[in-house]
Protein backbone atom coordinates (compact mmCIF):
# COMPACT_ATOMS: atom_id res chain seq x y z
CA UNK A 1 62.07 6.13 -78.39
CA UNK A 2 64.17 3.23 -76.69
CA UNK A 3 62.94 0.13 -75.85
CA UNK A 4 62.55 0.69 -72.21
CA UNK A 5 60.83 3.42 -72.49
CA UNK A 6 57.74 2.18 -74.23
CA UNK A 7 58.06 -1.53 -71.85
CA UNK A 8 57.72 0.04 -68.93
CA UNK A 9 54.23 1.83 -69.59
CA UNK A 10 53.64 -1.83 -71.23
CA UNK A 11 54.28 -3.23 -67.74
CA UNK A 12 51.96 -1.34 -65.72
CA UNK A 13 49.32 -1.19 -68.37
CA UNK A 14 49.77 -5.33 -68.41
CA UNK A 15 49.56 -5.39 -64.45
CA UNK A 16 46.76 -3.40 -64.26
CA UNK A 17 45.06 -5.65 -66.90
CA UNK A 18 45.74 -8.60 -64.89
CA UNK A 19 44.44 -7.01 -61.76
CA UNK A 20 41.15 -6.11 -63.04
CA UNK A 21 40.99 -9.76 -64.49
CA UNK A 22 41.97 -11.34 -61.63
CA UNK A 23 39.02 -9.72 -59.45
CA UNK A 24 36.02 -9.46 -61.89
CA UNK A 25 37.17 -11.68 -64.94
CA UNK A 26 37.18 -15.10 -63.78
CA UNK A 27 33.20 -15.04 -62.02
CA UNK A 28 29.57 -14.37 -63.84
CA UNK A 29 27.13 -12.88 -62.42
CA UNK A 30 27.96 -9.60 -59.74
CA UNK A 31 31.02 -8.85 -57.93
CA UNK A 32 31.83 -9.80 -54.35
CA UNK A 33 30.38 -8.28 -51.16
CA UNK A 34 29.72 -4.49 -51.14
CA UNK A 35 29.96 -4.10 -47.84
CA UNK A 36 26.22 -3.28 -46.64
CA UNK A 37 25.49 -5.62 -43.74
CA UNK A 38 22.58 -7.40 -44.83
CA UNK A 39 23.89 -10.66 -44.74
CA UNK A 40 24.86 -9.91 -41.45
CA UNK A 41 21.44 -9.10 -40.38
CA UNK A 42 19.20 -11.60 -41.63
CA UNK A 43 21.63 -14.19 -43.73
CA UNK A 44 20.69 -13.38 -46.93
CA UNK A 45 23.00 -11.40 -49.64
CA UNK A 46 21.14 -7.80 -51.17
CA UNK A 47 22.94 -8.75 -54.68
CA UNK A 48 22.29 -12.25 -55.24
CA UNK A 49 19.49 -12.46 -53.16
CA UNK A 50 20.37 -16.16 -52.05
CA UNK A 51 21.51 -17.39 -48.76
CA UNK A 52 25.50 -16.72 -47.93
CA UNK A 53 27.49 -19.54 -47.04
CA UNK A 54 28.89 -19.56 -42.99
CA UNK A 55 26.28 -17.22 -42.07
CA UNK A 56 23.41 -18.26 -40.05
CA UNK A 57 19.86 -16.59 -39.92
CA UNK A 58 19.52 -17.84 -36.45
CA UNK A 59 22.67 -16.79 -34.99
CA UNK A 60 21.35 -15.42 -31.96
CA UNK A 61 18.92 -18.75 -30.75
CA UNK A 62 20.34 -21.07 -28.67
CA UNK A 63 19.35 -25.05 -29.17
């Protein structure tokens, strides 16, 4: 087996490492939105169950 044949399966095995890393290595605790809507609705997010930054509960009233 040559050399480039066993670096390039290293390559995407090392990219894909890094990907996965990148998006769920680096944080504790659960992963980023899931897309339901519920902070949408009422400001607070269904995972963490704490209010999400840059989105108001009282978008809608006028002060």
């Amino acid at each position: 087996m040559l050399w480039y044949e066993v670096l390039a399966p290293a390559l995407i095995l090392a990219g894909a490492a890094f990907f996965g890393w990148m998006l769920y290595g680096r944080k504790s605790g659960p992963t980023g939105c899931i897309g339901c809507g519920k902070c949408v609705a009422d400001g607070v997010c269904i995972l963490t169950g704490k209010q999400v930054p840059g989105i108001f509960r009282d978008r809608g009233k006028k002060q």
